[in-house]
N, C-alpha and C. Protein backbone atom coordinates (compact mmCIF):
# COMPACT_ATOMS: atom_id res chain seq x y z
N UNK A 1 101.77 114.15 101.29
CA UNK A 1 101.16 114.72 100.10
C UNK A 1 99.73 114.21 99.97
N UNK A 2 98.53 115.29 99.38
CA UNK A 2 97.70 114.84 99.30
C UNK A 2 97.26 114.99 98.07
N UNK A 3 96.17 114.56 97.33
CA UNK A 3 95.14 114.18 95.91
C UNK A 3 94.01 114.33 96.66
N UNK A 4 93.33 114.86 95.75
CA UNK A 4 91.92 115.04 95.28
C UNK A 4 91.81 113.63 94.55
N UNK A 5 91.10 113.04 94.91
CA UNK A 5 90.12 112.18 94.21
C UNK A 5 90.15 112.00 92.99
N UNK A 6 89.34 113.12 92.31
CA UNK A 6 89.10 113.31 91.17
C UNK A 6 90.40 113.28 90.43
N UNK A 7 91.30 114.07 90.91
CA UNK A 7 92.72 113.81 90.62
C UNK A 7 93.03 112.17 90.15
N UNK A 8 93.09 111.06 90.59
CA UNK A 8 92.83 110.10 90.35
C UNK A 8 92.54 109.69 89.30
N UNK A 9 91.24 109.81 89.00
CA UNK A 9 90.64 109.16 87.75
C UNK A 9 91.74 109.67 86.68
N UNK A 10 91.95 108.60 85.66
CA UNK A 10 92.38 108.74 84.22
C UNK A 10 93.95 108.07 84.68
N UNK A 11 94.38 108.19 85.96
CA UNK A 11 95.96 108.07 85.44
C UNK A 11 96.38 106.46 85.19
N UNK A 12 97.59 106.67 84.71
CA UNK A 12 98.27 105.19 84.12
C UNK A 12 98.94 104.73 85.14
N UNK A 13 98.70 103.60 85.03
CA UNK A 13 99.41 102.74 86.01
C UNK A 13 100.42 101.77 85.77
N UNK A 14 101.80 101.85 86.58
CA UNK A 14 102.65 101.16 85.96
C UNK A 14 103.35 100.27 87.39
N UNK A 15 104.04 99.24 87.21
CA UNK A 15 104.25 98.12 88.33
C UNK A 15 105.80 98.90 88.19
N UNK A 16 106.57 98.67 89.47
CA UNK A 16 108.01 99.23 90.04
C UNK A 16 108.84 98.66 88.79
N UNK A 17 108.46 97.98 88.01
CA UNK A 17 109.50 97.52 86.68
C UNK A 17 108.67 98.38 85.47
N UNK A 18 107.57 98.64 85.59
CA UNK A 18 107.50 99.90 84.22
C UNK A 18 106.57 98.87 83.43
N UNK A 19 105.83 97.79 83.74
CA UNK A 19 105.27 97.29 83.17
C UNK A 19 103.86 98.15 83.52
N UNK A 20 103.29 98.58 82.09
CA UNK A 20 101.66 99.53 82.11
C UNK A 20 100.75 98.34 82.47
N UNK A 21 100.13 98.84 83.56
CA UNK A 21 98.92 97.80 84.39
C UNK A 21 97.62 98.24 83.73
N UNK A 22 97.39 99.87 83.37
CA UNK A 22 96.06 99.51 82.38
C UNK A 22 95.67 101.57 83.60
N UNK A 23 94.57 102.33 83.44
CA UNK A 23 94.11 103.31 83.71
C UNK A 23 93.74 103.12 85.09
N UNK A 24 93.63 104.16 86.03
CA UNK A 24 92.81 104.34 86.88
C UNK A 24 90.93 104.70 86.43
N UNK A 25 89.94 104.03 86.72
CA UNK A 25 88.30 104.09 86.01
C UNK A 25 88.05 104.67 87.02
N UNK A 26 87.95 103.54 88.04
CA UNK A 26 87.07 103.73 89.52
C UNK A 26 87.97 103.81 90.68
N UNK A 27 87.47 104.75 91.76
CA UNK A 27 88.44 103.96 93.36
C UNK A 27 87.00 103.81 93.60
N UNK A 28 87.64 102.54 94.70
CA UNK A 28 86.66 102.15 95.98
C UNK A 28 87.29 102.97 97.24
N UNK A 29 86.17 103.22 98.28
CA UNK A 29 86.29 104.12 99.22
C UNK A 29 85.87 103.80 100.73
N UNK A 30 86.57 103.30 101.41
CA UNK A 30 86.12 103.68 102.81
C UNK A 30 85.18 104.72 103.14
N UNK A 31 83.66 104.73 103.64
CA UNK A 31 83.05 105.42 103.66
C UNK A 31 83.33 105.99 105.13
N UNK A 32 83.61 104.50 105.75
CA UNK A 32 83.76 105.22 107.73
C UNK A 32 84.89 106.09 107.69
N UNK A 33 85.87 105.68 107.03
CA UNK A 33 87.25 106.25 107.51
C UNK A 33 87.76 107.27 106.26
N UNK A 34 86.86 107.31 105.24
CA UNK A 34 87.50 107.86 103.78
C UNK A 34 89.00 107.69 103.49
N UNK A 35 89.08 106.85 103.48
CA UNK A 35 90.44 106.11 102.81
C UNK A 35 90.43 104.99 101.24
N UNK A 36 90.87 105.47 100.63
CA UNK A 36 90.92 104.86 99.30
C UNK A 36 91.14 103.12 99.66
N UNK A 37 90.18 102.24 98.99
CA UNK A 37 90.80 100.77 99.26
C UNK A 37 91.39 100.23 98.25
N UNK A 38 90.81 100.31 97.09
CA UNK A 38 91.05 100.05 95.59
C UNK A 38 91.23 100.74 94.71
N UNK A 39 92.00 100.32 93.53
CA UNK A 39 92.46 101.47 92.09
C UNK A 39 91.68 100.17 91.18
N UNK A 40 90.23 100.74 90.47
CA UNK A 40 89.71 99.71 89.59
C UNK A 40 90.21 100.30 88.43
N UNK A 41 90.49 98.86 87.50
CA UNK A 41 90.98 99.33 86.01
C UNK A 41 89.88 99.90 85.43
N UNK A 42 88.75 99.02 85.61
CA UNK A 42 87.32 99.45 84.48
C UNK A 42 86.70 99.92 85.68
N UNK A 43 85.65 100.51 85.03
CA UNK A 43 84.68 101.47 85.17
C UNK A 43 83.46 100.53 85.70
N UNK A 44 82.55 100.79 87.17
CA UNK A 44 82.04 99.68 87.71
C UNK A 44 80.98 100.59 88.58
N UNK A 45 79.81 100.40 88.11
CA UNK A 45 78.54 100.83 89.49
C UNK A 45 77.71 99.21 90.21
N UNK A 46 78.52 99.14 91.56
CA UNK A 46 78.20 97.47 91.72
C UNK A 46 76.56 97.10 91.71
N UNK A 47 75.76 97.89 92.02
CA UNK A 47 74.39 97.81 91.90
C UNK A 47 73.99 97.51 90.88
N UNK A 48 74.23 97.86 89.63
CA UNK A 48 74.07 97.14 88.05
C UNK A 48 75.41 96.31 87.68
N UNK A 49 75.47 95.59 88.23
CA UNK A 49 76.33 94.48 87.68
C UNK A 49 75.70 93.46 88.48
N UNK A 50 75.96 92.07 88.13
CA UNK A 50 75.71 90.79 88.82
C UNK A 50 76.78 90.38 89.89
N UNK A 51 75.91 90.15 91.34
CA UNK A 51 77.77 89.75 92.12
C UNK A 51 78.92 89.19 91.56
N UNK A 52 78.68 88.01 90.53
CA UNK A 52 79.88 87.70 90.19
C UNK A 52 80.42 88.65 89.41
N UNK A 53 79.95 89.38 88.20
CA UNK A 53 81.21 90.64 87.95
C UNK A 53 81.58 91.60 89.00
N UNK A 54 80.96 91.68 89.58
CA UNK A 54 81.57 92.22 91.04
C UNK A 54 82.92 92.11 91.31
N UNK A 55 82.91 90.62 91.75
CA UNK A 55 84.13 89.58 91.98
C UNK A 55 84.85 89.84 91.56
N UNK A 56 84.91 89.28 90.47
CA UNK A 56 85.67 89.46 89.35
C UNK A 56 86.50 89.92 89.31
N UNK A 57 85.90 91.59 89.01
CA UNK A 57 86.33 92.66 88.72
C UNK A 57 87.35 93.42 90.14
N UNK A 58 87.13 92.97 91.13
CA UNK A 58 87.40 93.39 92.50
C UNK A 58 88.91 92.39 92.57
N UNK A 59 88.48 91.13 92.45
CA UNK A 59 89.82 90.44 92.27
C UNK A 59 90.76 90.44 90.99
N UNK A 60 90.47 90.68 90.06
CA UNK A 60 91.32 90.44 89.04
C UNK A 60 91.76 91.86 88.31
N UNK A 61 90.84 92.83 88.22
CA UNK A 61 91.07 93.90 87.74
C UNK A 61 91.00 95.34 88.62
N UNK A 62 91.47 95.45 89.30
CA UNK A 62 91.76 96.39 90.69
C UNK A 62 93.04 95.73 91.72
N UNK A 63 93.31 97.11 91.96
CA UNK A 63 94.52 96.82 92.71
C UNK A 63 94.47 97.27 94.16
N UNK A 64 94.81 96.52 95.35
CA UNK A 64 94.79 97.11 96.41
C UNK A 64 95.60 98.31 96.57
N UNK A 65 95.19 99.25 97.75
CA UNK A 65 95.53 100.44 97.87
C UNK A 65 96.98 100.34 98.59
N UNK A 66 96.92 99.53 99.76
CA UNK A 66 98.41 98.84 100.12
C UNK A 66 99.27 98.34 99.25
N UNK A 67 98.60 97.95 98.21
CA UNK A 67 99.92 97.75 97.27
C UNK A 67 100.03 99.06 96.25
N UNK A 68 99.84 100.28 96.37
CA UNK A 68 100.73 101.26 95.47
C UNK A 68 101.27 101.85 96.69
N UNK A 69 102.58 101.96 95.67
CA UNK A 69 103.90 102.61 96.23
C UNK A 69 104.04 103.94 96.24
N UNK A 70 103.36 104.24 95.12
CA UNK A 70 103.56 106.07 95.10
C UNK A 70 102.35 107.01 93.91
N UNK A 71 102.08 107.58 94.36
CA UNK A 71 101.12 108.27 93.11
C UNK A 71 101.80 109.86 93.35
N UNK A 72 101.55 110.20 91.79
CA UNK A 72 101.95 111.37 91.21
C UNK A 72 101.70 111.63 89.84
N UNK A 73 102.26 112.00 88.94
CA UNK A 73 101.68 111.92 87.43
C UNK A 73 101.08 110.65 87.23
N UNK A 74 101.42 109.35 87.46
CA UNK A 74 101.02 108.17 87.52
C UNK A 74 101.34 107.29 88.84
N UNK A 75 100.26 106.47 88.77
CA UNK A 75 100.31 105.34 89.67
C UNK A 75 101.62 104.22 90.00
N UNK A 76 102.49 103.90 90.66
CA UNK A 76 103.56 103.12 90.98
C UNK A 76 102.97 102.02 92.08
N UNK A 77 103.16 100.74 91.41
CA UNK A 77 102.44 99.57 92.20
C UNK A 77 103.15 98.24 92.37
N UNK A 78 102.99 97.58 93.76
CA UNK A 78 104.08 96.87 93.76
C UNK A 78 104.17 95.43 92.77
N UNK A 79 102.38 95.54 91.76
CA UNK A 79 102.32 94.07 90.81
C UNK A 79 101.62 94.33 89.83
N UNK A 80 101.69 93.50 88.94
CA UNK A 80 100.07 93.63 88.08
C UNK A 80 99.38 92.70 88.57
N UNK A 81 98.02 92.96 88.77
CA UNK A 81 97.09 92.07 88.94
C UNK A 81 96.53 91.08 87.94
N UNK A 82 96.53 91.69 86.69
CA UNK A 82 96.13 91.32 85.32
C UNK A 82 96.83 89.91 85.34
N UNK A 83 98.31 89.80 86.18
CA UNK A 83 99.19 88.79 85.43
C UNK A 83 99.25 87.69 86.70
N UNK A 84 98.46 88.50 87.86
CA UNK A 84 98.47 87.36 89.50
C UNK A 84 97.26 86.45 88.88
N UNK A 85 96.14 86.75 88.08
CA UNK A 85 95.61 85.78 87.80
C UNK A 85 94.39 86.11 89.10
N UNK A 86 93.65 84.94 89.19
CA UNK A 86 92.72 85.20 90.90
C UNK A 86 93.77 85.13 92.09
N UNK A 87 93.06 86.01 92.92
CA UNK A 87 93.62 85.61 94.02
C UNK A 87 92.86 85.63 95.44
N UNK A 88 93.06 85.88 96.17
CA UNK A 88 91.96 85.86 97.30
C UNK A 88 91.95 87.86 97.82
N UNK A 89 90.54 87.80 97.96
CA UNK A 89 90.56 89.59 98.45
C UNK A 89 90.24 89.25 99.88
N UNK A 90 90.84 90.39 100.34
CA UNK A 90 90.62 90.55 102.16
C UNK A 90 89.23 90.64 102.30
N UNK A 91 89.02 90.75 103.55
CA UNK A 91 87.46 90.71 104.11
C UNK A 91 87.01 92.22 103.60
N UNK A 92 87.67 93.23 103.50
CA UNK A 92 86.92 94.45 103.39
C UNK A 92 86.34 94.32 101.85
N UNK A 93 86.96 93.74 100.96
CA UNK A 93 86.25 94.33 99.70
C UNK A 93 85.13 92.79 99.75
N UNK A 94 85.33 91.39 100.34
CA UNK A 94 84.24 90.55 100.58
C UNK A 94 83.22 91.27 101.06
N UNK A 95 83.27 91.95 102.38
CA UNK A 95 82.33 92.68 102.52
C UNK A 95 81.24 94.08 101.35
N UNK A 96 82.43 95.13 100.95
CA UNK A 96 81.82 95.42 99.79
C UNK A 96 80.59 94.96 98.74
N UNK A 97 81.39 93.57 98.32
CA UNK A 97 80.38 93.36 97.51
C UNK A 97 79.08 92.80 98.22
N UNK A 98 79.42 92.21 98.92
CA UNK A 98 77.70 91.79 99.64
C UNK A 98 76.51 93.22 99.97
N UNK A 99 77.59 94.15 100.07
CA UNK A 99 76.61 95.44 100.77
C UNK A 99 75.81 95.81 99.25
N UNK A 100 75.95 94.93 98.31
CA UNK A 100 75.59 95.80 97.15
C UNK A 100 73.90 95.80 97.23
């Protein structure tokens, strides 16, 4: 199955127990491969923000794309991030933010 993008924006997101994780704002995007990397909660243009909200926002409030389970009317994900607290992001979104 495929989505449009745009499709995306607005939906709710809920963890495999039904706990609401908060809206889809932003995805981040593989530009080489166009593959979705991230579901950001808030709304983010990294060029006007300071690296550390960058961070932040990349670790604490966005969800990796490997971790949703299923999209359809809403998002199905295997955690909340809100409640992991920090954690460490892979090299692709480290990279991200430096390209800003």
């Amino acid at each position: 199955m495929s989505k449009r993008l745009s499709q995306l924006y607005g939906l709710e997101i809920f963890t495999r127990r039904a706990e609401h994780v908060g809206r889809v704002e932003d995805v981040i995007l593989n530009l080489d491969t166009g593959e979705v990397m991230r579901l950001c909660l808030r709304s983010f243009k990294a060029k006007t923000l300071p690296e550390d909200d960058v961070k932040r926002i990349l670790q604490t409030e966005s969800i990796g794309y490997n971790d949703v389970i299923e999209v359809g009317d809403v998002v199905i994900c295997k955690k909340n991030p809100l409640l992991e607290g920090r954690r460490n992001i892979d090299d692709q979104v480290m990279t991200l933010s430096k390209k800003k």
